[in-house]
PDB file of N, CA and C in Angstrom:
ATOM      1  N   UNK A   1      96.504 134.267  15.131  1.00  0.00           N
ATOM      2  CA  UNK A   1      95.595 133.446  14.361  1.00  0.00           C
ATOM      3  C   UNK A   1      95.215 134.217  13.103  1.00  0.00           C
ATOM      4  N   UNK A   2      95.165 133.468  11.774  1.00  0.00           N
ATOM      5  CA  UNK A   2      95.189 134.145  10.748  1.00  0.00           C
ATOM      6  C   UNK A   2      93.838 133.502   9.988  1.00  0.00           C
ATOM      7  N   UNK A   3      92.755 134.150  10.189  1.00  0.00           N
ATOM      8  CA  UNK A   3      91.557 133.492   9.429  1.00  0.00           C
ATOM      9  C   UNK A   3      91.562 133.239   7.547  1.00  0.00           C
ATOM     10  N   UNK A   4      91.207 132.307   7.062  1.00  0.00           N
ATOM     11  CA  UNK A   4      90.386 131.642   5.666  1.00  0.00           C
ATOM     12  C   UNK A   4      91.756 131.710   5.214  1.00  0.00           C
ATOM     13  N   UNK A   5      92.571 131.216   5.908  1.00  0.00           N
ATOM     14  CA  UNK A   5      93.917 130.863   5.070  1.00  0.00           C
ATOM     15  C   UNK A   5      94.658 130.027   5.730  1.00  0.00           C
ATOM     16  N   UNK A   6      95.582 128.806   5.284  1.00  0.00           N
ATOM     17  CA  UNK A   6      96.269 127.993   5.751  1.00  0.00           C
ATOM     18  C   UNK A   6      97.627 128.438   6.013  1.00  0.00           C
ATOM     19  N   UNK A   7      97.939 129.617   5.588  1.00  0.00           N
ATOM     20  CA  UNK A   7      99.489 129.704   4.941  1.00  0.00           C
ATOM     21  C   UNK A   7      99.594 131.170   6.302  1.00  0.00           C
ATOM     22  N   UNK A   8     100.949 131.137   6.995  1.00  0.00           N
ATOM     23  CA  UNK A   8     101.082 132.094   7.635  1.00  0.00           C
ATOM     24  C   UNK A   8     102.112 133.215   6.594  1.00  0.00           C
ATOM     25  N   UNK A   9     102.425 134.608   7.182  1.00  0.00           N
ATOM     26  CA  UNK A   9     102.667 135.832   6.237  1.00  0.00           C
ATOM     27  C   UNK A   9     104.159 135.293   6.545  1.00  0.00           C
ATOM     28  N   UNK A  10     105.174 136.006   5.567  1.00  0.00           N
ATOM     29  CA  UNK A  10     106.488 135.790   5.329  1.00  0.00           C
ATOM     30  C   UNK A  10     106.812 136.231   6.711  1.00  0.00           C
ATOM     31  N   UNK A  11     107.669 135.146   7.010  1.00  0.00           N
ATOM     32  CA  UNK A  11     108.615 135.395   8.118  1.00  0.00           C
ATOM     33  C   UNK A  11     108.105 135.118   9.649  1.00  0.00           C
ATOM     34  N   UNK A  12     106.768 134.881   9.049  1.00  0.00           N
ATOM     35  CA  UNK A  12     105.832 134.089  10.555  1.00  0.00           C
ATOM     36  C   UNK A  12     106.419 132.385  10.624  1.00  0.00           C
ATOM     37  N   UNK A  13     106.243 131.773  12.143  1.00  0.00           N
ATOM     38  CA  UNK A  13     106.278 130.407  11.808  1.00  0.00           C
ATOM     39  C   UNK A  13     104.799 129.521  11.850  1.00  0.00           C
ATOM     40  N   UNK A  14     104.383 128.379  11.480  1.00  0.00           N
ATOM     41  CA  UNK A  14     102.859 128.168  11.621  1.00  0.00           C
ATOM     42  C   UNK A  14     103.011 126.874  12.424  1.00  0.00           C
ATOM     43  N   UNK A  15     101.777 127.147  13.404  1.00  0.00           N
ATOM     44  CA  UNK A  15     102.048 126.643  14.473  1.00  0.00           C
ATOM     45  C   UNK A  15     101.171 124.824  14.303  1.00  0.00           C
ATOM     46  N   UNK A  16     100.139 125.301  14.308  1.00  0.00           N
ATOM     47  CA  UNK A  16      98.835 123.846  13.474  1.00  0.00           C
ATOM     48  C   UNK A  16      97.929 124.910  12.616  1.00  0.00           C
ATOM     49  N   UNK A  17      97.326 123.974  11.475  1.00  0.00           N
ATOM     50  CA  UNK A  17      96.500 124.648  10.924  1.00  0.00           C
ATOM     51  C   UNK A  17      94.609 124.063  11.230  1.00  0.00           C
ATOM     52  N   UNK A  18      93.363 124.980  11.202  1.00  0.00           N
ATOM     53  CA  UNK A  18      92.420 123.805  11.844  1.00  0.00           C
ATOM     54  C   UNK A  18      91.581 124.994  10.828  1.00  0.00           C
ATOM     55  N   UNK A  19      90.247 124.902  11.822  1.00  0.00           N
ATOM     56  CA  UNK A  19      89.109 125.311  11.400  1.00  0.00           C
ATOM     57  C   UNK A  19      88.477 126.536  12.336  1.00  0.00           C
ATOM     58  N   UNK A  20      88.527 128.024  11.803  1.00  0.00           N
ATOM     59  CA  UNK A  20      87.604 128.986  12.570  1.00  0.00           C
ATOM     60  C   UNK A  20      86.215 128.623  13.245  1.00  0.00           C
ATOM     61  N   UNK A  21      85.839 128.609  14.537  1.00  0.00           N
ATOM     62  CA  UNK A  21      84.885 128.035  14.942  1.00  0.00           C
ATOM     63  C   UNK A  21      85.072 129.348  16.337  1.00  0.00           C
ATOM     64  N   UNK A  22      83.378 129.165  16.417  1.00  0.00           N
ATOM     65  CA  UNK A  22      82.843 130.621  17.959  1.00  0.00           C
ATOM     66  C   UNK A  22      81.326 129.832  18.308  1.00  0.00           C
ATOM     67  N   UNK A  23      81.167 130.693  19.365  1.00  0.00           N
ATOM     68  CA  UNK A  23      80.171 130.034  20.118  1.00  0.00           C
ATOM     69  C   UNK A  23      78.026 130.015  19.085  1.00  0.00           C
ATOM     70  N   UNK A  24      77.243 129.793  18.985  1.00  0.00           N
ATOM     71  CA  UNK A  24      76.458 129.817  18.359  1.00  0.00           C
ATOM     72  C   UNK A  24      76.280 131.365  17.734  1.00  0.00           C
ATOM     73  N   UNK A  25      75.404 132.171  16.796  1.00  0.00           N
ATOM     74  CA  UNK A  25      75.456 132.778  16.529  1.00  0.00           C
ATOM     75  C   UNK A  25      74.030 133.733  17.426  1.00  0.00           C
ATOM     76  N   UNK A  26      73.725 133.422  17.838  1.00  0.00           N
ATOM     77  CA  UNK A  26      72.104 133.594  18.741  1.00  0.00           C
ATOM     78  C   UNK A  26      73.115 133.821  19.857  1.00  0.00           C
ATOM     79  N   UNK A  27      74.480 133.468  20.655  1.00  0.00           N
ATOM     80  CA  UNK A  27      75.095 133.615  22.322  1.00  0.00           C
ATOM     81  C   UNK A  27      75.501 134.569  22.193  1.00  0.00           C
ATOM     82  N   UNK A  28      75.855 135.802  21.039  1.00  0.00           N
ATOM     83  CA  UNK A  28      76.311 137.162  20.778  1.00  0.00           C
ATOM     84  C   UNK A  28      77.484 137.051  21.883  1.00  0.00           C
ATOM     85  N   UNK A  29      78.511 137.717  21.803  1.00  0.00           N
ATOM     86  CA  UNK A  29      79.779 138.243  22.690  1.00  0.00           C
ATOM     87  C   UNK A  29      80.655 137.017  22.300  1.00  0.00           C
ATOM     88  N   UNK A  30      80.713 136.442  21.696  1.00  0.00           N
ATOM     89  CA  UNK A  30      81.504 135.577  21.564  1.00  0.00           C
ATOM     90  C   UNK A  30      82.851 135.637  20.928  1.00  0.00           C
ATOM     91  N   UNK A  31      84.158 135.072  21.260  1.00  0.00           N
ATOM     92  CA  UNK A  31      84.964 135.353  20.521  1.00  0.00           C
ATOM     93  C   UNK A  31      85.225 134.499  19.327  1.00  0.00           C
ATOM     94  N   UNK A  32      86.282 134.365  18.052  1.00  0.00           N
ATOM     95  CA  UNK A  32      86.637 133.148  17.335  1.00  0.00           C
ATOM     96  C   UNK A  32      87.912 132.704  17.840  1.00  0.00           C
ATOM     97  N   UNK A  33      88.155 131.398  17.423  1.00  0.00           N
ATOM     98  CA  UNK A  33      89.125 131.049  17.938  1.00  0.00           C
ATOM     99  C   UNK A  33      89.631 129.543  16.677  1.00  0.00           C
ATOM    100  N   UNK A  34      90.863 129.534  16.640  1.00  0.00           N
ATOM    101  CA  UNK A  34      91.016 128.462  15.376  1.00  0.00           C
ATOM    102  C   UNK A  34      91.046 126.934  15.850  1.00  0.00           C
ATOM    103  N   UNK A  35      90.230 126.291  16.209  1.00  0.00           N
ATOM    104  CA  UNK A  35      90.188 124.792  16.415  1.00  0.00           C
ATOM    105  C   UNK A  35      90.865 123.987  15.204  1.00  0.00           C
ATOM    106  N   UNK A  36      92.273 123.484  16.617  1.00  0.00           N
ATOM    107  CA  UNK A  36      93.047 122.337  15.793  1.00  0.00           C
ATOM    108  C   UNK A  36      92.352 121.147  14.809  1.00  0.00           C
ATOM    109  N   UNK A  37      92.858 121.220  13.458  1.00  0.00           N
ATOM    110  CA  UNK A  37      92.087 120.586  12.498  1.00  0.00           C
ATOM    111  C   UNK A  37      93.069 118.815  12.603  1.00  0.00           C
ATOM    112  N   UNK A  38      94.023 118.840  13.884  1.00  0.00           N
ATOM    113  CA  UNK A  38      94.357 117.439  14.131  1.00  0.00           C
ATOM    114  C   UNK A  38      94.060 117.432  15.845  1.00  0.00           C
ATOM    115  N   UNK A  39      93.262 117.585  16.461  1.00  0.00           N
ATOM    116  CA  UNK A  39      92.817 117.123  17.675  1.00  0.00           C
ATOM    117  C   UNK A  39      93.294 116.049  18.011  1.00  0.00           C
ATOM    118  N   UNK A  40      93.871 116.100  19.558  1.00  0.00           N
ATOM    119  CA  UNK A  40      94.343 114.476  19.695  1.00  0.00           C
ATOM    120  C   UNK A  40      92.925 114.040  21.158  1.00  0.00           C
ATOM    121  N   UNK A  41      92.913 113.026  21.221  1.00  0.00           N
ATOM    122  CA  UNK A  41      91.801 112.271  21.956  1.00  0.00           C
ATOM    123  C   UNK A  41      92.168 112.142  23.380  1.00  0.00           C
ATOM    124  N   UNK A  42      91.243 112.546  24.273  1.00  0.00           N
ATOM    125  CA  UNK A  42      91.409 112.271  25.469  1.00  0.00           C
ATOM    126  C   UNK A  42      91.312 110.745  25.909  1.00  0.00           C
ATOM    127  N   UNK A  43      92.196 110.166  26.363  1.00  0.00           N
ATOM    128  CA  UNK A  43      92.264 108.427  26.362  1.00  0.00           C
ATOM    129  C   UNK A  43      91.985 108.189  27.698  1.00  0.00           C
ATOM    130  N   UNK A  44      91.549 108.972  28.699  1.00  0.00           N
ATOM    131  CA  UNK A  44      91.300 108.931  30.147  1.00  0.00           C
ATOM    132  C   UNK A  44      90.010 108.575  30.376  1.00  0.00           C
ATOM    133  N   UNK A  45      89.157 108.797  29.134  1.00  0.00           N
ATOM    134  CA  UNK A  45      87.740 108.423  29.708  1.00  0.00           C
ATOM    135  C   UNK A  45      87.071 109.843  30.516  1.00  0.00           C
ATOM    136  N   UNK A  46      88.040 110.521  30.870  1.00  0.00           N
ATOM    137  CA  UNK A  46      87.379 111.962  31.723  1.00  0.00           C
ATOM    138  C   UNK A  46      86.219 112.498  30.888  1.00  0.00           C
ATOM    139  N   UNK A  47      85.344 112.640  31.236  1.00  0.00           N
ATOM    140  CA  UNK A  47      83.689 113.379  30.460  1.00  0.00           C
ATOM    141  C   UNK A  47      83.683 114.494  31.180  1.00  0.00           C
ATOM    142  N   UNK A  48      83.359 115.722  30.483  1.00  0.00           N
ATOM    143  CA  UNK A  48      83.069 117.374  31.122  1.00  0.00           C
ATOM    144  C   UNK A  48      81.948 117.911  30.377  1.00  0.00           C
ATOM    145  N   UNK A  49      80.489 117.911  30.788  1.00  0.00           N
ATOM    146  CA  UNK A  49      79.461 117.899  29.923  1.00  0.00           C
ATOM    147  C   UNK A  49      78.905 119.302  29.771  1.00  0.00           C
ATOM    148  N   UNK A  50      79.762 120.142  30.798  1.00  0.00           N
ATOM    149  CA  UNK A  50      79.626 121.609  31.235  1.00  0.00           C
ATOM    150  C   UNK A  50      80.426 122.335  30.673  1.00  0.00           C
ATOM    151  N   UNK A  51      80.213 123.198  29.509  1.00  0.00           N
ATOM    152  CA  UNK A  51      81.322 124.388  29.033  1.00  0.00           C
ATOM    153  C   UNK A  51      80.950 124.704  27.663  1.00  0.00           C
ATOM    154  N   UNK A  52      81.492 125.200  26.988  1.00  0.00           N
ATOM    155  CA  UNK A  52      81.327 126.037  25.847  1.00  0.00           C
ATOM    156  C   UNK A  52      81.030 125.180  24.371  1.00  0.00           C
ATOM    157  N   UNK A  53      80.394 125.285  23.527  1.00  0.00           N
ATOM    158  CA  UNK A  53      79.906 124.174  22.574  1.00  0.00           C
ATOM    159  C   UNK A  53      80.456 125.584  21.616  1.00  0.00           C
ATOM    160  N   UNK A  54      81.240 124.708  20.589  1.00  0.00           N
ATOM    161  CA  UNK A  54      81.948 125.442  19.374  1.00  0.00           C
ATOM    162  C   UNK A  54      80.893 125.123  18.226  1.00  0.00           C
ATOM    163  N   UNK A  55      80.521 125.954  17.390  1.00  0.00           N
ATOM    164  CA  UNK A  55      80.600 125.550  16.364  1.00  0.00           C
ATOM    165  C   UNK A  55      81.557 126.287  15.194  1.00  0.00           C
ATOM    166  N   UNK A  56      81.803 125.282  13.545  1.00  0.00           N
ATOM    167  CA  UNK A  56      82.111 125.827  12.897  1.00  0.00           C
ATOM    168  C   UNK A  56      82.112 127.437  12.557  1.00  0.00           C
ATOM    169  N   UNK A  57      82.463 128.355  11.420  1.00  0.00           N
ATOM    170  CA  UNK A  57      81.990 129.515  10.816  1.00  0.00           C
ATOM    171  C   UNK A  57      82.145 129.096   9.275  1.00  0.00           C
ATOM    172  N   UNK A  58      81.046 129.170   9.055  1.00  0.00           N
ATOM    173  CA  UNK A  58      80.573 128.916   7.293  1.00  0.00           C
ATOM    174  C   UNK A  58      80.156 130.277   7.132  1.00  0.00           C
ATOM    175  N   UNK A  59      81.154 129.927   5.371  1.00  0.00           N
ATOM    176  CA  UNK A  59      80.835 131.440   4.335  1.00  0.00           C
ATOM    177  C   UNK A  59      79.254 131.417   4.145  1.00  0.00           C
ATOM    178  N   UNK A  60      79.187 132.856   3.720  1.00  0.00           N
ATOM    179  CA  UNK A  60      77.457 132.915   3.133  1.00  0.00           C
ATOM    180  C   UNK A  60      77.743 134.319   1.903  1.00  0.00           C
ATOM    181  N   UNK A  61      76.970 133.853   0.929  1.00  0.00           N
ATOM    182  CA  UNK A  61      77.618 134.947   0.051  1.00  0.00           C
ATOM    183  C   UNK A  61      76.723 136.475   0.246  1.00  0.00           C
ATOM    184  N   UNK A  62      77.173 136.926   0.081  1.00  0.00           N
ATOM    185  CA  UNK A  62      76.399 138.383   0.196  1.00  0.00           C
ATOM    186  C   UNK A  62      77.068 138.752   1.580  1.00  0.00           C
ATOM    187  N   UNK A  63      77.150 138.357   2.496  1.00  0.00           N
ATOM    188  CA  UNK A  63      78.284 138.798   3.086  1.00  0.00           C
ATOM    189  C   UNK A  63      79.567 138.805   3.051  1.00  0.00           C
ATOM    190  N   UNK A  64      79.974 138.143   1.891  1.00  0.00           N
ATOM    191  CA  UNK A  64      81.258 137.729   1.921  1.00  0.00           C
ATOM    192  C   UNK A  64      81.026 138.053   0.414  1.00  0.00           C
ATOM    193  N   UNK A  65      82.583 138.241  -0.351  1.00  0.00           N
ATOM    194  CA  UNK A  65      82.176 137.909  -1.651  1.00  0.00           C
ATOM    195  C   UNK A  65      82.226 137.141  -2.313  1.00  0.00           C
ATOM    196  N   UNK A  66      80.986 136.427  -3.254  1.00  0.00           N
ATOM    197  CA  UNK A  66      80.733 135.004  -4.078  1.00  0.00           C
ATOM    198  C   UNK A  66      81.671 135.160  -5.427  1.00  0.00           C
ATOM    199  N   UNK A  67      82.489 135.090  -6.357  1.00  0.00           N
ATOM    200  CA  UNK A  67      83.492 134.340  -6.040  1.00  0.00           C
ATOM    201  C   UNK A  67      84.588 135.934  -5.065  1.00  0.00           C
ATOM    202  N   UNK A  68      86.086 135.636  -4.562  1.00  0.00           N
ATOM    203  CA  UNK A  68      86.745 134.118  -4.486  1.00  0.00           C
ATOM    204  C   UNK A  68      85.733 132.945  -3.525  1.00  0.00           C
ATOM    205  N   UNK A  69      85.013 133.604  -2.722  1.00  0.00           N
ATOM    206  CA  UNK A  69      84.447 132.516  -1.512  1.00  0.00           C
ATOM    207  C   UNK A  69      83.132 131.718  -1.908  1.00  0.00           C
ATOM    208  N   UNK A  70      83.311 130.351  -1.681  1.00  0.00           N
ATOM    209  CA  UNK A  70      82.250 129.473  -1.839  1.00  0.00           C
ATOM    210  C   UNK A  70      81.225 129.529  -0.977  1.00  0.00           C
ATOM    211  N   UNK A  71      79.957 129.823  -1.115  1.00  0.00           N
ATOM    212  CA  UNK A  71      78.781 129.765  -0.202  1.00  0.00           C
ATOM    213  C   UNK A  71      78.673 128.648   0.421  1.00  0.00           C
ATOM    214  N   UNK A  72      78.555 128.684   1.458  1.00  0.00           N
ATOM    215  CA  UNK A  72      78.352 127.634   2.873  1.00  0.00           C
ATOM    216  C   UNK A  72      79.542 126.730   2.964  1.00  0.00           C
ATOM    217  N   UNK A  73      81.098 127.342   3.304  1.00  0.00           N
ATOM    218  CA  UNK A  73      82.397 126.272   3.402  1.00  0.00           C
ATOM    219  C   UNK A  73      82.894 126.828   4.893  1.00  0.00           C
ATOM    220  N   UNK A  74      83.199 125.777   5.306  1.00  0.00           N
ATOM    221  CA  UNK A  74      83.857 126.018   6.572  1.00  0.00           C
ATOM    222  C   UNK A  74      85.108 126.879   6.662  1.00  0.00           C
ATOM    223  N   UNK A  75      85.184 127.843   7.193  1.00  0.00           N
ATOM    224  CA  UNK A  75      86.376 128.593   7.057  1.00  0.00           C
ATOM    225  C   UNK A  75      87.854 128.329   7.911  1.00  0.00           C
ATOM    226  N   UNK A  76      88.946 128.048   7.151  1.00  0.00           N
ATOM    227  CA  UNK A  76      90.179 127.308   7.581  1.00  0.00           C
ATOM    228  C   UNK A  76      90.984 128.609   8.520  1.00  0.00           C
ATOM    229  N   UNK A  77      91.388 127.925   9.095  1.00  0.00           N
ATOM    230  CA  UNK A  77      92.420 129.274  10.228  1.00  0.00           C
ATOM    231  C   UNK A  77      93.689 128.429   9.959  1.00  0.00           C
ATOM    232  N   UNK A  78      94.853 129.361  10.801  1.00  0.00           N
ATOM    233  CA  UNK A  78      96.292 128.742  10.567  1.00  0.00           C
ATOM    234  C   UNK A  78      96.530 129.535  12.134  1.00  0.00           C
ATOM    235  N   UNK A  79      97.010 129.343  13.238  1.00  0.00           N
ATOM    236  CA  UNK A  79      97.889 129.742  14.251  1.00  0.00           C
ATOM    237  C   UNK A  79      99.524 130.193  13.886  1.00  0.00           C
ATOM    238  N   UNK A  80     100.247 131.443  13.963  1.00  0.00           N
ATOM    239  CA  UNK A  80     101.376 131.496  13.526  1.00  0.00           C
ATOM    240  C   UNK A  80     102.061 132.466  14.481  1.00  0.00           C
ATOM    241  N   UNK A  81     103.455 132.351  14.710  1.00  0.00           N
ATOM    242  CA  UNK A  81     104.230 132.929  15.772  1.00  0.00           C
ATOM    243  C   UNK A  81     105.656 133.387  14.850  1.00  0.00           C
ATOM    244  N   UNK A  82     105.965 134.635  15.382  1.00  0.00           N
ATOM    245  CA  UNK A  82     107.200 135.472  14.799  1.00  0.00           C
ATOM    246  C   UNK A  82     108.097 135.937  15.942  1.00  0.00           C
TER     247      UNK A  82
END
């Protein structure tokens, strides 16, 4: 997984591209992980109201640097295999 970029490195293949997203920022230990930015829908009706709630990861400047990075944008991931 290759964070704030869509594009995998020469000679990688890319697998889906989505959105960096981890568990709240207050649940500490958490890992990131790149949530598919084409999700397909569970058509079963199955509900699971128990488990892990993702959210996004938005830039903030001063931790990051203002420019190239826009303050408060969702940060894009890419999955890629060699």
């Amino acid at each position: 997984m290759v964070p704030a970029t869509l594009t995998c490195p020469p000679g990688w293949t890319p697998h889906y591209t989505g959105h960096l997203a981890s568990e709240r920022y207050a649940h500490y230990g958490g890992e990131y992980v790149c949530l598919d930015g084409s999700p397909e829908d569970d058509s079963s009706g199955v509900r699971n109201d128990e488990g892990l709630l993702f959210y996004y990861v938005v830039t903030v400047c001063g931790s990051l640097p203002c420019p190239p990075y826009i303050n408060d944008k969702v940060v894009t991931c890419v999955v890629c295999s060699k």
